[in-house]
Protein backbone atom coordinates (compact mmCIF):
# COMPACT_ATOMS: atom_id res chain seq x y z
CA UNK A 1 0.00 0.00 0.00
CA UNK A 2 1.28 3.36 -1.29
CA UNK A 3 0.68 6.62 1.19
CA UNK A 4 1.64 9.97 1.75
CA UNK A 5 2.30 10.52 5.64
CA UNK A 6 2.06 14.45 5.14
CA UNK A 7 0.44 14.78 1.97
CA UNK A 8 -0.16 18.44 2.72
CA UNK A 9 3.09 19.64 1.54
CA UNK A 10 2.09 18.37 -1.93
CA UNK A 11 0.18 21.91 -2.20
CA UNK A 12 4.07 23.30 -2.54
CA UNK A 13 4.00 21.56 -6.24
CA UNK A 14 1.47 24.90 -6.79
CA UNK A 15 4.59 26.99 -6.69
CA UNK A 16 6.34 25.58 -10.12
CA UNK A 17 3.70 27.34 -12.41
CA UNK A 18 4.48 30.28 -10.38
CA UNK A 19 8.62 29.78 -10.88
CA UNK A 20 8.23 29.39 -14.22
CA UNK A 21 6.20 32.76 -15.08
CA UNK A 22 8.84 34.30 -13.25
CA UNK A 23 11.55 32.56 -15.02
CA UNK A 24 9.66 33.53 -18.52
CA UNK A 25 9.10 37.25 -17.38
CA UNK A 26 12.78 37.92 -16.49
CA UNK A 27 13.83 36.24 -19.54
CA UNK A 28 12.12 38.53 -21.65
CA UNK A 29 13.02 41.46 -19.43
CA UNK A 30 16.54 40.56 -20.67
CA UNK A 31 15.79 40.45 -23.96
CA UNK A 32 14.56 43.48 -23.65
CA UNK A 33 17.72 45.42 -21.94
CA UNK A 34 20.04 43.70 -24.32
CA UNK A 35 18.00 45.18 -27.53
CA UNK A 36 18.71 47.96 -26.45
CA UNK A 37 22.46 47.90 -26.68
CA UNK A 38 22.12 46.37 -30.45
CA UNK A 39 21.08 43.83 -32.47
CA UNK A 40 20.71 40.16 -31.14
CA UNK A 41 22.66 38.81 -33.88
CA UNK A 42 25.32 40.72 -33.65
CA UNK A 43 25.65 40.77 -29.57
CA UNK A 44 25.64 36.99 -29.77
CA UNK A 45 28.60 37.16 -32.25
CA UNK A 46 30.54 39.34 -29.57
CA UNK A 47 29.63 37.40 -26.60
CA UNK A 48 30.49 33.46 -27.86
CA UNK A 49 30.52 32.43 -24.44
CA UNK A 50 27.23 33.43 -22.99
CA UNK A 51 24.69 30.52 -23.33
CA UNK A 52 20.96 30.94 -23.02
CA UNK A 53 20.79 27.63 -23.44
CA UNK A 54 22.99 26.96 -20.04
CA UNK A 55 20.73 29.17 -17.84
CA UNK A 56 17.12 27.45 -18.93
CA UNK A 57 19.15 24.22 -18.26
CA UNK A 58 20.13 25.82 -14.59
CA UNK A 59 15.99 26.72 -14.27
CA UNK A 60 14.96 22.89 -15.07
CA UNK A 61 17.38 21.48 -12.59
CA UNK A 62 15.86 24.21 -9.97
CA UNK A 63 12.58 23.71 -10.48
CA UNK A 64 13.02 19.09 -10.40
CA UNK A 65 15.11 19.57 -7.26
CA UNK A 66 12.08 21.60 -5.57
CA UNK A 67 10.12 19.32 -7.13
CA UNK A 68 11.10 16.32 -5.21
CA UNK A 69 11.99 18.27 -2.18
CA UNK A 70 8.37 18.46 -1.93
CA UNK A 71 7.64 14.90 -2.46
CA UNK A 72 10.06 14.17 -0.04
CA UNK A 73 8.20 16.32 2.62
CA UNK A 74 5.06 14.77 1.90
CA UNK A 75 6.81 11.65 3.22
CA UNK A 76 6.08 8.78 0.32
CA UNK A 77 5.68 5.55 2.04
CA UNK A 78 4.96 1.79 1.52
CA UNK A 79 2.80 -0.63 3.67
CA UNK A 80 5.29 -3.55 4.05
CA UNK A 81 3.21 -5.76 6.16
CA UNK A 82 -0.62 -6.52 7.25
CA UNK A 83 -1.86 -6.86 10.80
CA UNK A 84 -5.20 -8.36 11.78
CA UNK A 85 -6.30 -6.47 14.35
CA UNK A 86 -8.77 -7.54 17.23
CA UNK A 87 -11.00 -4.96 19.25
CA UNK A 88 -14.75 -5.18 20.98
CA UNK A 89 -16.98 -2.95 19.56
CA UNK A 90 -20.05 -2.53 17.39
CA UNK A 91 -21.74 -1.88 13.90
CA UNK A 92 -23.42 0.78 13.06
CA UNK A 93 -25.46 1.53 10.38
CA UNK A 94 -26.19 5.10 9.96
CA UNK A 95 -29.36 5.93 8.07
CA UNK A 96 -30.04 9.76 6.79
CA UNK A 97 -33.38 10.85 5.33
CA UNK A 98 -32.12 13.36 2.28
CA UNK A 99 -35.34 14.06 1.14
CA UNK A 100 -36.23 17.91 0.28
CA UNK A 101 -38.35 17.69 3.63
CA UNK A 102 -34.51 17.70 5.34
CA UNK A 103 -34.02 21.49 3.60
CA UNK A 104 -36.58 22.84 6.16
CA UNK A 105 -34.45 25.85 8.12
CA UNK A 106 -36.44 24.93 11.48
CA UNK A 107 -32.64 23.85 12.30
CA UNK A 108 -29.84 26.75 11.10
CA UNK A 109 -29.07 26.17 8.78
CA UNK A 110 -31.02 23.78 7.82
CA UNK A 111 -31.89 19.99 9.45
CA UNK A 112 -29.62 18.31 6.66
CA UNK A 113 -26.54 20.75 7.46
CA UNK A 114 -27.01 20.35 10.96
CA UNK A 115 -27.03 16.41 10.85
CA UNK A 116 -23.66 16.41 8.81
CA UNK A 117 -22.21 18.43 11.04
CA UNK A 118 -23.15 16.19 14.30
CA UNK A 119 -22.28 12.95 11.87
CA UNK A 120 -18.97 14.63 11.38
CA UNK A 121 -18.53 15.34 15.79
CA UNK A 122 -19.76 11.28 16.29
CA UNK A 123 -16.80 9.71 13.75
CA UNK A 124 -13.89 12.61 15.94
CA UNK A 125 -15.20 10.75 19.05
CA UNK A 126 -15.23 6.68 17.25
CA UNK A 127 -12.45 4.35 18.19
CA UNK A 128 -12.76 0.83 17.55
CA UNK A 129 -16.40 0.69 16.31
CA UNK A 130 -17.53 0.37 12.81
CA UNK A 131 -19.41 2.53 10.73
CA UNK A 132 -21.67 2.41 7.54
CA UNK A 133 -24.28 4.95 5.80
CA UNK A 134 -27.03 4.52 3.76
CA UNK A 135 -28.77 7.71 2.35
CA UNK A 136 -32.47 7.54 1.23
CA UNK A 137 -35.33 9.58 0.16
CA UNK A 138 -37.72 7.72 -1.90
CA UNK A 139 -34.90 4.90 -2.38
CA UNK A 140 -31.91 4.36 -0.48
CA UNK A 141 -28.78 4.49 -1.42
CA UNK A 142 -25.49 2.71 0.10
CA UNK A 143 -23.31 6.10 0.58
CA UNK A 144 -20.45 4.08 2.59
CA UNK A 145 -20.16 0.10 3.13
CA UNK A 146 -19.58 -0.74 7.05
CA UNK A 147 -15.83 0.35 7.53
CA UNK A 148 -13.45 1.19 10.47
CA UNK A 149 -11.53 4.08 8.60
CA UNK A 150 -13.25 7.59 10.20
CA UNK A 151 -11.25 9.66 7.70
CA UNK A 152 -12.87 8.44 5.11
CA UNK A 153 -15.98 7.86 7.07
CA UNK A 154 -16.06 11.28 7.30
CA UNK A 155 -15.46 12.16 3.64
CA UNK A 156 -18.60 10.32 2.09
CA UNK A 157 -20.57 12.14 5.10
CA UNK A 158 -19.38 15.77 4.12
CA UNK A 159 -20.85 14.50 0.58
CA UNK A 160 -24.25 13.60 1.58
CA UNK A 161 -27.07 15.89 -0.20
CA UNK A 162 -30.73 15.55 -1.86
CA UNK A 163 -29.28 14.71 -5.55
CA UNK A 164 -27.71 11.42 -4.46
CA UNK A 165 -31.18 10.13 -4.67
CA UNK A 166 -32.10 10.81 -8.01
CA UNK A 167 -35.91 9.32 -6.71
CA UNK A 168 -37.56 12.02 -4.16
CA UNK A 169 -39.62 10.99 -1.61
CA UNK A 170 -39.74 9.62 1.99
CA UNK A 171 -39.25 5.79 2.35
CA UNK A 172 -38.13 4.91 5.81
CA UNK A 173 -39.18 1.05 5.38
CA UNK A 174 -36.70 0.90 2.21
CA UNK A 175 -33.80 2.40 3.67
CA UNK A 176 -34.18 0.28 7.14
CA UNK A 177 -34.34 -2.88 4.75
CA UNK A 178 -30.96 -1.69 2.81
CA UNK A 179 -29.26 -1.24 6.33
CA UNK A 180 -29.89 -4.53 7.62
CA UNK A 181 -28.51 -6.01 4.23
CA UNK A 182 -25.30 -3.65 4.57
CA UNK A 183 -24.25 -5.41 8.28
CA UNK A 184 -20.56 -7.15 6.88
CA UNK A 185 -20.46 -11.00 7.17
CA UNK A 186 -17.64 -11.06 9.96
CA UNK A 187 -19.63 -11.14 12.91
CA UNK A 188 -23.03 -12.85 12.90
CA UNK A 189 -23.64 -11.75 17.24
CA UNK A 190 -27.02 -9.24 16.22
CA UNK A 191 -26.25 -7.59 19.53
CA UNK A 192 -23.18 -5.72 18.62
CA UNK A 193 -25.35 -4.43 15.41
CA UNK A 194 -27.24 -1.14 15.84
CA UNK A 195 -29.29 1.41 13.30
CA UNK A 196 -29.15 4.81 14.07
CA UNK A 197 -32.07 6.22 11.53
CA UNK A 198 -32.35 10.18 11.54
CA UNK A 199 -35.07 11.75 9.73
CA UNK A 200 -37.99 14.00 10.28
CA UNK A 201 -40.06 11.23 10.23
CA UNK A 202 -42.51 12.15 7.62
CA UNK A 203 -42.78 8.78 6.08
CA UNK A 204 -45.11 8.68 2.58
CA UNK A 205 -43.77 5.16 0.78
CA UNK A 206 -43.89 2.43 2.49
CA UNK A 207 -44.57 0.48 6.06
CA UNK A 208 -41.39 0.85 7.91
CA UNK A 209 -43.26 -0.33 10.82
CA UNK A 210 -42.92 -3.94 9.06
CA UNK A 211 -39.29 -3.61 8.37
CA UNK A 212 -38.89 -2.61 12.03
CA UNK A 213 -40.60 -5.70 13.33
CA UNK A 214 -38.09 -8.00 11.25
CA UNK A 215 -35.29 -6.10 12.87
CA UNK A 216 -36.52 -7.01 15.99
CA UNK A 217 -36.72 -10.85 15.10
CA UNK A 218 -33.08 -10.35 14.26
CA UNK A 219 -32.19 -8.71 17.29
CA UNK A 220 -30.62 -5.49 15.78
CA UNK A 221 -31.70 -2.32 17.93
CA UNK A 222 -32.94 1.02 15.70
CA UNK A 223 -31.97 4.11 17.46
CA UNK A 224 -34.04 6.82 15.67
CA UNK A 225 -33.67 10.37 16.04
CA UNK A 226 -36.45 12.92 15.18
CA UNK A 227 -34.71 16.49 13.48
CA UNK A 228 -37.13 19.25 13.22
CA UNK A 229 -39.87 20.73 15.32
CA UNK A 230 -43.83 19.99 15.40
CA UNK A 231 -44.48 23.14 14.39
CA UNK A 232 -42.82 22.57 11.08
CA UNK A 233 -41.07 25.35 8.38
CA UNK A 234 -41.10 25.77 5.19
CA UNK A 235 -38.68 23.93 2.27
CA UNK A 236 -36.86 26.29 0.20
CA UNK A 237 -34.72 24.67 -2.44
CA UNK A 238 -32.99 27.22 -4.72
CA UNK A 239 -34.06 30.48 -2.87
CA UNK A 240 -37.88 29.56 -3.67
CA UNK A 241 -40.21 28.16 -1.38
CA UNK A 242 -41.81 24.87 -2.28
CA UNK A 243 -45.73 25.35 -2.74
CA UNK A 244 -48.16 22.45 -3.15
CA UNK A 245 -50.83 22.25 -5.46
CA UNK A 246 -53.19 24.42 -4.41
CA UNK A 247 -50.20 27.12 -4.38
CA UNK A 248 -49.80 27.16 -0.70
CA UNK A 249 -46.51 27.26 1.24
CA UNK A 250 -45.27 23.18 1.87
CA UNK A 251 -44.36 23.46 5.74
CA UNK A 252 -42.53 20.01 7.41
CA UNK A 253 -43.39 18.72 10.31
CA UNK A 254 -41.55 16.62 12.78
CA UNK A 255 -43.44 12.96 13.00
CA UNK A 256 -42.43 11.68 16.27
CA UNK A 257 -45.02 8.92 16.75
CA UNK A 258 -43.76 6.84 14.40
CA UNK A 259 -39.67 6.94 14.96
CA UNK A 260 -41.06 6.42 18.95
CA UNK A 261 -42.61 3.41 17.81
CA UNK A 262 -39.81 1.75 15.66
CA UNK A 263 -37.49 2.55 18.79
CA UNK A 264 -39.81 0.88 21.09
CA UNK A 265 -40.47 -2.57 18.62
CA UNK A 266 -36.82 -3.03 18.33
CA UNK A 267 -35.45 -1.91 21.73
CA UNK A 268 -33.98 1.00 21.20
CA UNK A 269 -34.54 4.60 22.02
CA UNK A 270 -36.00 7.93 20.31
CA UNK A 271 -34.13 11.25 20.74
CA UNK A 272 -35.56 14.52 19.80
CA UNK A 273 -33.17 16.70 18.36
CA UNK A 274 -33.09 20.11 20.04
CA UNK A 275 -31.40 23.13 18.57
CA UNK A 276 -28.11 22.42 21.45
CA UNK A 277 -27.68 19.01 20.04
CA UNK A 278 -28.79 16.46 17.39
CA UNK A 279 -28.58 13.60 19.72
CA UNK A 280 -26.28 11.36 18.53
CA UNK A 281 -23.64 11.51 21.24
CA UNK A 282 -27.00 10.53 23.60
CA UNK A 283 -27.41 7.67 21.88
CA UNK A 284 -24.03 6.70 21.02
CA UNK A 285 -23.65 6.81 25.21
CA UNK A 286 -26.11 4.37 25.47
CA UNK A 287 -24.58 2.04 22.71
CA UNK A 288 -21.46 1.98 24.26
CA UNK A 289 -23.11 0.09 27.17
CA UNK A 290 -24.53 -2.27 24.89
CA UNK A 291 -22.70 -5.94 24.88
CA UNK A 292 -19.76 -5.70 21.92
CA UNK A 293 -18.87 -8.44 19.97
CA UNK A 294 -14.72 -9.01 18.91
CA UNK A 295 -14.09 -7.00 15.39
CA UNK A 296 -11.36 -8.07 13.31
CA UNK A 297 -9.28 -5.22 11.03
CA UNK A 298 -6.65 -5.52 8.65
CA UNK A 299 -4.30 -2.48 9.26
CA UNK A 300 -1.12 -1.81 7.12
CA UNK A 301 1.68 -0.86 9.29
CA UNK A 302 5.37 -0.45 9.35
CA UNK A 303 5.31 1.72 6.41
CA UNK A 304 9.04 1.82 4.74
CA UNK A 305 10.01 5.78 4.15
CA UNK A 306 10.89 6.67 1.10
CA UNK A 307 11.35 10.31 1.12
CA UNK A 308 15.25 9.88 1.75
CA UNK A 309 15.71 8.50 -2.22
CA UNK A 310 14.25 11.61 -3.46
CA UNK A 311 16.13 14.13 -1.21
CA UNK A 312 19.14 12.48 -2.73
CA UNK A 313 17.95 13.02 -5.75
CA UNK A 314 17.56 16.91 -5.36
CA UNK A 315 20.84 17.09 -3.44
CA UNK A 316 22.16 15.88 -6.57
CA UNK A 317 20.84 17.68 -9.00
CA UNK A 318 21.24 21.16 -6.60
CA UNK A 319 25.00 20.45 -6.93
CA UNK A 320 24.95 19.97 -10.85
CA UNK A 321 22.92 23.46 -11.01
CA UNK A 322 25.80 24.84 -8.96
CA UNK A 323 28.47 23.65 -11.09
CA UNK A 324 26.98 24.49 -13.97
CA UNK A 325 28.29 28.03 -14.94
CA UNK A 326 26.11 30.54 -17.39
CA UNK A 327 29.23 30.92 -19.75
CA UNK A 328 30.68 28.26 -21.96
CA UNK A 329 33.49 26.37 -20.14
CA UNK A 330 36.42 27.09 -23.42
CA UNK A 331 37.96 23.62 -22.14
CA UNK A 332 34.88 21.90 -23.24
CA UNK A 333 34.10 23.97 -26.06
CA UNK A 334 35.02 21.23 -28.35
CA UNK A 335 32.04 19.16 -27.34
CA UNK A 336 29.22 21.29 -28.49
CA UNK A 337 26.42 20.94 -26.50
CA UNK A 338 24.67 23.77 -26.18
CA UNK A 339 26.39 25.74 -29.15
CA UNK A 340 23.76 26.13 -32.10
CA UNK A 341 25.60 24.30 -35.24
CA UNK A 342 26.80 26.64 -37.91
C-alpha cells in the first residue's frame, strides 16, 4: 500500500507554475535590456561564451530539485506488512433521510446541514467501532459500506445531499431494509449491530413499521432520532419556497409517533433533536453500554520511508545546477552541446 504521511506539503507543487512565469518574465526582461544595446545577432557574435541555453538548463534542474523536495516532505511511504487487528466494539449503520423535507431551516441552517455536522462530531469521538451509511429519500442508497476508517468515514458524510437520490420521496421502510442487508459477514452476534435512523419522520412510501418488526426478530436495535420541530417550516430549495398544489406554502413537520414506535419494537430509544444538540452523542452513550462483539481489522503498518531516495535526488541535481556556470566552459568547447551548429 502506497501513502503519503504528510500529503499536505504536496500543495508546494502549486509553486512551479508560479517559478516558471517568473523565469519567462525575467527572460524577456533581458531580452529586452540587451535590444537595447544592439542587435541580437550581432551581440551573440561578440559574446560566444554566454549561453541561453545553459541558464534554462540551470531553471529545469531548480525547479526538479524543488520538485522532489516536496515529495520528499510529503513523506512517500509503503505498507510492508498486514496486521489483523482484534477490538470489541459494534456496527453501526447510519441511516439519513435526504429528502427535500430535510431542507426545512427549522434547524440553522437547515436539518440536513445540521445532521452532517453532528455525523462529522460522532466519527472525531469513534475508536474501535464500525461505521456504515445509507442515504435515502424515496430509495436508499449505500453512501459508505460498514468500515473502520473515520477519515474516510467522514469524507462520504461531508458529501451527503438531496441529488444522491435521483428518486424524491420519503421511504423509511426501504432504507431500514438496505441497512440490515449492509451489516458485513464477519460477525453474525445481532447484539453488537445497531441502526441509528435520523429523519424528520414524515414517512409517505412504504410500512417501515414492518421492516422494524423483522429487525426485531433479528435482534438489531434502531436508534431513531427525530430532526425538526412539530411546528414545522417551510422547504426552500434554490431560494424559492416549495408550494403544493393548491399554491400554498409546503411546511414540514416533525413525526415523532412513528420513529417512537420503531425505537420501542426493536429496543432502542427515540431522541428529539433540540437546537443544542442532534442527539447522537445521547445515543451513542447508550450504545457503548450495549454488549460488543470481537471486530477483526486488517491495518497496514510499518510503512518503509521513502522520502530519503528523493532528497538524494535533489541534493544531486542542486549540486549539478551549482556547477553548472552561465558561460561556456572554453575547455569543453570542443564538445558542443549547447552551441547552435553553424
Amino acid at each position: 500500500m502506497f501513502r503519503f504521511a504528510n500529503p499536505e506539503y504536496l500543495w508546494l507543487l502549486c509553486a512551479l507554475p508560479l517559478f516558471a512565469a517568473i523565469y519567462a518574465l525575467a527572460a524577456r526582461r533581458r531580452r529586452k535590456r540587451l535590444a537595447r544595446f544592439g542587435d541580437p545577432a550581432t551581440l551573440r557574435e561578440l559574446t560566444p561564451d554566454v549561453s541561453t541555453g545553459r541558464i534554462l538548463l540551470k531553471f529545469i534542474l531548480f525547479l526538479a530539485a524543488f520538485a522532489l523536495v516536496a515529495l520528499a516532505a510529503a513523506r512517500p511511504q509503503f505498507g510492508s506488512k498486514l496486521r489483523e487487528e482484534k477490538a470489541q466494539g459494534v456496527e453501526m449503520m447510519l441511516v439519513v433521510d435526504v429528502s427535500n423535507s430535510m431542507l426545512a431551516e427549522d434547524f440553522e441552517p437547515n436539518r440536513l446541514e445540521r445532521t452532517k455536522y453532528a455525523i462529522n462530531r460522532l466519527f472525531d469521538g469513534l475508536r474501535q467501532d464500525r461505521v456504515g451509511l445509507v442515504v435515502f429519500a424515496g430509495e436508499p442508497k449505500v453512501q459508505l459500506p460498514i468500515t473502520s476508517d473515520y477519515r474516510m468515514a467522514k469524507a462520504f458524510a461531508r458529501r451527503i445531499d438531496p441529488s444522491l437520490v435521483s428518486v424524491q420521496g420519503t421511504a423509511v421502510g426501504k432504507a431500514l431494509e438496505q441497512a440490515l442487508l449492509s451489516f458485513s459477514g464477519d460477525t453474525e452476534e445481532a447484539p453488537s449491530r445497531v441502526i441509528i435512523l435520523i429523519t424528520d419522520g414524515e414517512n409517505h412510501e412504504d410500512d417501515a413499521l414492518a421492516t422494524a418488526k423483522r429487525a426485531a426478530e433479528l435482534g438489531i436495535r434502531i436508534y431513531t432520532i427525530g430532526i425538526g420541530t412539530p411546528e414545522g417550516a417551510p422547504i426552500r430549495i434554490g431560494g424559492e419556497f416549495i408550494l403544493d398544489e393548491g399554491g400554498d406554502m409546503v411546511v414540514s413537520k416533525l413525526n415523532e409517533e412513528m420513529l417512537s414506535q420503531i425505537a420501542d419494537l426493536t429496543g432502542g430509544a427515540y431522541v428529539r433533536s433540540s437546537k443544542q444538540s442532534i442527539g447522537l452523542e445521547e445515543i451513542v452513550q447508550s450504545i457503548n453500554e450495549m454488549e460488543q462483539s470481537e471486530l477483526t481489522t486488517i491495518r497496514f503498518e510499518e510503512f518503509n520511508e521513502q522520502f530519503q531516495w528523493l532528497v538524494a535526488a535533489a541534493l544531486v541535481l542542486l549540486v549539478l545546477e551549482l556547477l553548472l556556470l552561465d558561460r561556456r566552459n572554453p575547455l569543453l568547447a570542443h564538445l558542443n552541446i549547447f552551441r547552435e551548429k553553424a
